[in-house]
C-alpha atoms as a PDB file:
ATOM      1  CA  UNK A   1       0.000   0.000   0.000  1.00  0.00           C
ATOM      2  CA  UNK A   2       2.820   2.569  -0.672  1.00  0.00           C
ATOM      3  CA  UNK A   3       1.273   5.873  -1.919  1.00  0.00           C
ATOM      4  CA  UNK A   4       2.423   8.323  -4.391  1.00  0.00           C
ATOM      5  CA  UNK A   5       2.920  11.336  -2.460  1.00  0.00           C
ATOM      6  CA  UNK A   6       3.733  13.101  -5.695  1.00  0.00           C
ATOM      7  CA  UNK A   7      -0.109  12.302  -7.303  1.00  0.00           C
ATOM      8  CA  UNK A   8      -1.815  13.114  -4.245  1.00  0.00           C
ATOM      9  CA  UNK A   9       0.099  16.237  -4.689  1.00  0.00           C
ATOM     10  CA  UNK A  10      -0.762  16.618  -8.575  1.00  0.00           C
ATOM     11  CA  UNK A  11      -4.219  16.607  -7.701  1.00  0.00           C
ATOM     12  CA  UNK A  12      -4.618  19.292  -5.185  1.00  0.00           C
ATOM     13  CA  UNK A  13      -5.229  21.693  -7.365  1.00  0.00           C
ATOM     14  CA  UNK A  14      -8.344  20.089  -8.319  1.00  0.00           C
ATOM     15  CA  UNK A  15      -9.596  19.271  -4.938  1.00  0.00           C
ATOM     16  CA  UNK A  16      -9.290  22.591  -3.582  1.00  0.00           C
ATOM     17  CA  UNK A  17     -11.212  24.381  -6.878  1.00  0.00           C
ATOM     18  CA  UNK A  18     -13.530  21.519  -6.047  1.00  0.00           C
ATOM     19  CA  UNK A  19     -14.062  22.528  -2.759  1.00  0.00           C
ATOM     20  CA  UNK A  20     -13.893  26.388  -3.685  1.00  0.00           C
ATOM     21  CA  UNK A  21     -16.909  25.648  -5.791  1.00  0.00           C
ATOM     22  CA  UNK A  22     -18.695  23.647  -2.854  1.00  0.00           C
ATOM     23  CA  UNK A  23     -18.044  26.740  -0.810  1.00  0.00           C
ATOM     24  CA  UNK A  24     -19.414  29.210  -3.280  1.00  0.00           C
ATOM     25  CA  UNK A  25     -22.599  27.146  -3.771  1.00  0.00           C
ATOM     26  CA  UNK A  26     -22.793  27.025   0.787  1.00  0.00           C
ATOM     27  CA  UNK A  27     -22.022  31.096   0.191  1.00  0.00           C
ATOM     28  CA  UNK A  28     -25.108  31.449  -1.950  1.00  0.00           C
ATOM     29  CA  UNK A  29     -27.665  29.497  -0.214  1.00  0.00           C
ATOM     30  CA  UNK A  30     -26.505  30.854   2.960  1.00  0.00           C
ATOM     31  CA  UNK A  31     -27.172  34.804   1.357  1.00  0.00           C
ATOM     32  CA  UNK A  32     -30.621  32.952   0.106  1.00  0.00           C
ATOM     33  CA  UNK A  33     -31.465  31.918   3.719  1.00  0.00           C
ATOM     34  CA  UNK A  34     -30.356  35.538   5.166  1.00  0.00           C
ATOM     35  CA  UNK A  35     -32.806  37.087   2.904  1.00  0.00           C
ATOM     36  CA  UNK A  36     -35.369  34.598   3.306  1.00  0.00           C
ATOM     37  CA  UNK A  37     -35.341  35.628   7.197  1.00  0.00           C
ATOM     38  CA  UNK A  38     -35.357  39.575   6.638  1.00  0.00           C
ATOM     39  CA  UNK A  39     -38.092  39.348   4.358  1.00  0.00           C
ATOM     40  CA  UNK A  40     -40.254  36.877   7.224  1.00  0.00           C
ATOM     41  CA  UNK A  41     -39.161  39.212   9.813  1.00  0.00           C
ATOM     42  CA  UNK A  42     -40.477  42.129   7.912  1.00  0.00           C
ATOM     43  CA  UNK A  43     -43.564  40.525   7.261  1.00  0.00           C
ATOM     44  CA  UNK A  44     -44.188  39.306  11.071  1.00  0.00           C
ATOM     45  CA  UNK A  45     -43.752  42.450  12.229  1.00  0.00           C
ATOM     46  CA  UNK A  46     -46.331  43.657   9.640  1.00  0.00           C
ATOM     47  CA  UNK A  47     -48.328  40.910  10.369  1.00  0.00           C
ATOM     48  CA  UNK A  48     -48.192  41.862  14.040  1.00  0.00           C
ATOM     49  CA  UNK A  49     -49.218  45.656  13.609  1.00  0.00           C
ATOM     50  CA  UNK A  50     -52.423  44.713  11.794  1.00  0.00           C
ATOM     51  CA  UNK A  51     -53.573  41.599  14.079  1.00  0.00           C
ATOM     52  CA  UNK A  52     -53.176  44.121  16.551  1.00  0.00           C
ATOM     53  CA  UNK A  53     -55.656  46.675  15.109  1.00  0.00           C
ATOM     54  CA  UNK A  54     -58.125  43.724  14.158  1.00  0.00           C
ATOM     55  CA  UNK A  55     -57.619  42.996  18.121  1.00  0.00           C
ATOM     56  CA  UNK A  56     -58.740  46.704  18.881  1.00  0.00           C
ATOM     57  CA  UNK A  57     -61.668  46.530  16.303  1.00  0.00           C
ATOM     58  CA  UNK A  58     -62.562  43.863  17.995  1.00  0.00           C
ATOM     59  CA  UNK A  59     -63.175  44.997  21.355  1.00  0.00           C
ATOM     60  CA  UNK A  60     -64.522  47.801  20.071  1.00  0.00           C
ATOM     61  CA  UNK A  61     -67.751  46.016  18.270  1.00  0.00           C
ATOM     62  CA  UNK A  62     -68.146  43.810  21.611  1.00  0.00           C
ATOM     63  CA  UNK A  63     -68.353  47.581  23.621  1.00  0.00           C
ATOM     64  CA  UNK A  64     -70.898  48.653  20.886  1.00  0.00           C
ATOM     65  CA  UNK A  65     -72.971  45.132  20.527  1.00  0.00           C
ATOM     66  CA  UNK A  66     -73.141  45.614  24.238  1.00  0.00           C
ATOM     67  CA  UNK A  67     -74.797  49.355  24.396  1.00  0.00           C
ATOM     68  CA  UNK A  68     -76.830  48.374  21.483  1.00  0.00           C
ATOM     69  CA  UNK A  69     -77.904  45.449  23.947  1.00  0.00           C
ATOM     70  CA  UNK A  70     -78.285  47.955  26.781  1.00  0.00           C
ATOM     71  CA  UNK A  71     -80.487  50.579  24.859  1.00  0.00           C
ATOM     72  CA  UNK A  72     -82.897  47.686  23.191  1.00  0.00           C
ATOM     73  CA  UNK A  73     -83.259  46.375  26.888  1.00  0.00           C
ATOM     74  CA  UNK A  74     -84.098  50.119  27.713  1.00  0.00           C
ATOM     75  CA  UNK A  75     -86.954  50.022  25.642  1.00  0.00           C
END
């Protein structure tokens, strides 16, 4: 089992732009994934501001279904 140290050698080049390339392609998906997250974080937040209105909407009709409830009782 001796081993050419010399073609192990001769073929680093080649590894290494292999790896470079694996690297590159791990770069990209890893920007993809960054962006992905901004954009959901953007959108949550969003998300948040207007679940909160609905929220105050909300208890607003329930105060008004109640005085409606009061003043047909009146009568």
């Amino acid at each position: 089992m001796a081993v050419n140290i010399s073609e192990e050698a001769a073929d680093l080049p080649g590894v290494l732009g292999s790896l470079g390339e694996i690297a590159l392609w791990l770069q990209a998906v890893g920007a993809i994934i960054i962006v992905w997250i901004i954009f959901q974080s953007i959108s949550f937040y969003y998300n948040r501001k207007r679940m909160q209105e609905v929220y105050e909407i909300k208890k607003d009709m329930v105060r008004i279904e109640r005085k409606i409830d009061n003043i047909l009782k009146k009568r």
